[in-house]
C-alpha atoms as a PDB file:
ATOM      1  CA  UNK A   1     157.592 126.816  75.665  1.00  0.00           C
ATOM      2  CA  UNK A   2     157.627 124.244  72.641  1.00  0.00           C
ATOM      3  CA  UNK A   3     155.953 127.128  70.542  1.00  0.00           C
ATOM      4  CA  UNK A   4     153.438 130.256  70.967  1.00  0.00           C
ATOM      5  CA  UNK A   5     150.054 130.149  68.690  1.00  0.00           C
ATOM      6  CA  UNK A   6     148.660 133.845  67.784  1.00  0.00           C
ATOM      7  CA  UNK A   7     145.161 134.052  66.832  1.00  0.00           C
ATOM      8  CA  UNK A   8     143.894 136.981  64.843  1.00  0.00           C
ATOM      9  CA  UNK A   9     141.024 139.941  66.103  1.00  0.00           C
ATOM     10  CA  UNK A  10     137.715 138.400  65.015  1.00  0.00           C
ATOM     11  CA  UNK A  11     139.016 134.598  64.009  1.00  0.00           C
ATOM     12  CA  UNK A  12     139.225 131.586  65.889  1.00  0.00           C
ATOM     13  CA  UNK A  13     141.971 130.129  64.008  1.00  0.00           C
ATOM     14  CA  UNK A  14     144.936 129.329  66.290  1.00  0.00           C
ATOM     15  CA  UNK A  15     148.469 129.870  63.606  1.00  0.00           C
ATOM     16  CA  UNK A  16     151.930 128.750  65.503  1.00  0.00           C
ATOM     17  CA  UNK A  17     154.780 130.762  65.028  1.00  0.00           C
ATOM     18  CA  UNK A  18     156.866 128.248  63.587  1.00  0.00           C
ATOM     19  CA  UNK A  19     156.895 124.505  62.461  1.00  0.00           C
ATOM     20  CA  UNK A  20     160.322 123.903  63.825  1.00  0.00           C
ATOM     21  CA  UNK A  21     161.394 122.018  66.675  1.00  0.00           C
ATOM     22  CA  UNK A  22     162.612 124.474  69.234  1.00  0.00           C
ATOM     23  CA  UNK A  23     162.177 125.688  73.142  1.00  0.00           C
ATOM     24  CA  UNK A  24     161.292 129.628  73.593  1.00  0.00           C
ATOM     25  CA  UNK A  25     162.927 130.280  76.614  1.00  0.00           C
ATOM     26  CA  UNK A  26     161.325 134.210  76.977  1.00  0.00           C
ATOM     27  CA  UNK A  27     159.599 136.557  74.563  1.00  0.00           C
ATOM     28  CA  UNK A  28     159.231 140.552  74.877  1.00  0.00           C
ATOM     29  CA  UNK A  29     157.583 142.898  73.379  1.00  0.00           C
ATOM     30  CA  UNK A  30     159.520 146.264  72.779  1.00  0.00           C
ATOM     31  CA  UNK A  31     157.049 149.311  74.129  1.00  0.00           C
ATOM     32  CA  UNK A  32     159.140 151.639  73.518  1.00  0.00           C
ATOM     33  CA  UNK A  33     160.004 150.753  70.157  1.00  0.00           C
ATOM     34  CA  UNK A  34     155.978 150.270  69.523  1.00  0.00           C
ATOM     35  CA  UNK A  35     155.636 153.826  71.317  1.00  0.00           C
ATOM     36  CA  UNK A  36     158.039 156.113  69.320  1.00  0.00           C
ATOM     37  CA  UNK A  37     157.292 154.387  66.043  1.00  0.00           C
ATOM     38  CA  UNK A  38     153.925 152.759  66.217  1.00  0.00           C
ATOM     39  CA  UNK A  39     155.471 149.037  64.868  1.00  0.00           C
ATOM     40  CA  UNK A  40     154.956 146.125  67.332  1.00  0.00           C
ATOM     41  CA  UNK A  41     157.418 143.647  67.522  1.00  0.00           C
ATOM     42  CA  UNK A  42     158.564 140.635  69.525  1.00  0.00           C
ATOM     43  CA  UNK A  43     161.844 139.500  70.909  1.00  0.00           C
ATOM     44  CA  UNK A  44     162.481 135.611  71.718  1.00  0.00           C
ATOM     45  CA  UNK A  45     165.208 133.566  73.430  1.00  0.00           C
ATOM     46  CA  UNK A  46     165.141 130.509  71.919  1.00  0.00           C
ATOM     47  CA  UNK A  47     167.064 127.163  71.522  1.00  0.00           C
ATOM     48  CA  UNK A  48     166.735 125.658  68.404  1.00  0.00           C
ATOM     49  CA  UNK A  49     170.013 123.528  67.623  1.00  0.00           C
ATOM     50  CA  UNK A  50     171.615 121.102  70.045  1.00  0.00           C
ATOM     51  CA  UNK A  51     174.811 122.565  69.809  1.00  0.00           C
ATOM     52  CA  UNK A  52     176.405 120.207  72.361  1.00  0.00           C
ATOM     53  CA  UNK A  53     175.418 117.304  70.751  1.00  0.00           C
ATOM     54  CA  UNK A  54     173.426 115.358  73.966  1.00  0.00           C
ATOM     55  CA  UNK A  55     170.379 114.889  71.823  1.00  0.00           C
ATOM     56  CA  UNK A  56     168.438 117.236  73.865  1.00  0.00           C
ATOM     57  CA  UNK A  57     166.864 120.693  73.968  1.00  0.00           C
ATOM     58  CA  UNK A  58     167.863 122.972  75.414  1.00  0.00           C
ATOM     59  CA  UNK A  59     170.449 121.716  77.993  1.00  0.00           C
ATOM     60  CA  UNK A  60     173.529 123.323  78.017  1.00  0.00           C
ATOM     61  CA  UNK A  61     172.668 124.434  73.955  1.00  0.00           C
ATOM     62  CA  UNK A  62     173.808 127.728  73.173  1.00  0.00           C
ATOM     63  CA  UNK A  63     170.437 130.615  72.504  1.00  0.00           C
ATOM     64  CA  UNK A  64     169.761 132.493  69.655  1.00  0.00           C
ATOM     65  CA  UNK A  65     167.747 135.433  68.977  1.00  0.00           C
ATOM     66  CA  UNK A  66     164.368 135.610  66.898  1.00  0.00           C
ATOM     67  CA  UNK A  67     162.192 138.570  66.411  1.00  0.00           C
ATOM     68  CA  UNK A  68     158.488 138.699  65.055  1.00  0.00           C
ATOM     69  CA  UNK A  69     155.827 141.453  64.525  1.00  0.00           C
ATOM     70  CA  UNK A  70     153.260 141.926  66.482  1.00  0.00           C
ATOM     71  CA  UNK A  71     151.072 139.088  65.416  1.00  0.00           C
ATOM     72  CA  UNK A  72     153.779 136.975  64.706  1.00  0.00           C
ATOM     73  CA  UNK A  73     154.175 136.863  61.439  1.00  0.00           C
ATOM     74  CA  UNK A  74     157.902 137.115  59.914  1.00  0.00           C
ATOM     75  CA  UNK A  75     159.744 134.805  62.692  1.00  0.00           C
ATOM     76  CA  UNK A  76     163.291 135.215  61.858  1.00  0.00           C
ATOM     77  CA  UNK A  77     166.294 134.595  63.480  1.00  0.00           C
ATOM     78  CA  UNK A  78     168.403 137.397  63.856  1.00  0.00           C
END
């Protein structure tokens, strides 16, 4: 995935998670985190520096890890 869009309960509007060029290899959301505490958050593989130097995304580039709430708002890497 080039990037995820959320869109808010009761709005059309469509708001991408980032304006960076990267790959999202996987996303999960933590359940059990969202059960014992009630906060919903996201986990993401992603590639977002060609490491190697090939001028691509994301072969052979090393991953790193990026977390979001629930709507995906506060994309970080960790």
């Amino acid at each position: 995935m080039s990037n995820i869009k959320f869109q808010q309960i009761n709005s059309d509007e469509l708001i991408p998670i980032t304006n960076q060029v990267i790959k999202i290899q996987s996303m999960a959301f933590l359940y059990r985190v969202f059960n014992d505490h009630n906060i919903g958050i996201y986990v993401y593989d992603v590639f977002d520096k060609d490491t190697n130097g090939d001028g691509k995304l994301p072969y052979k580039d090393l991953k790193s890890i990026y977390i979001s709430k629930h709507d995906g708002s506060g994309f970080n890497r960790v």
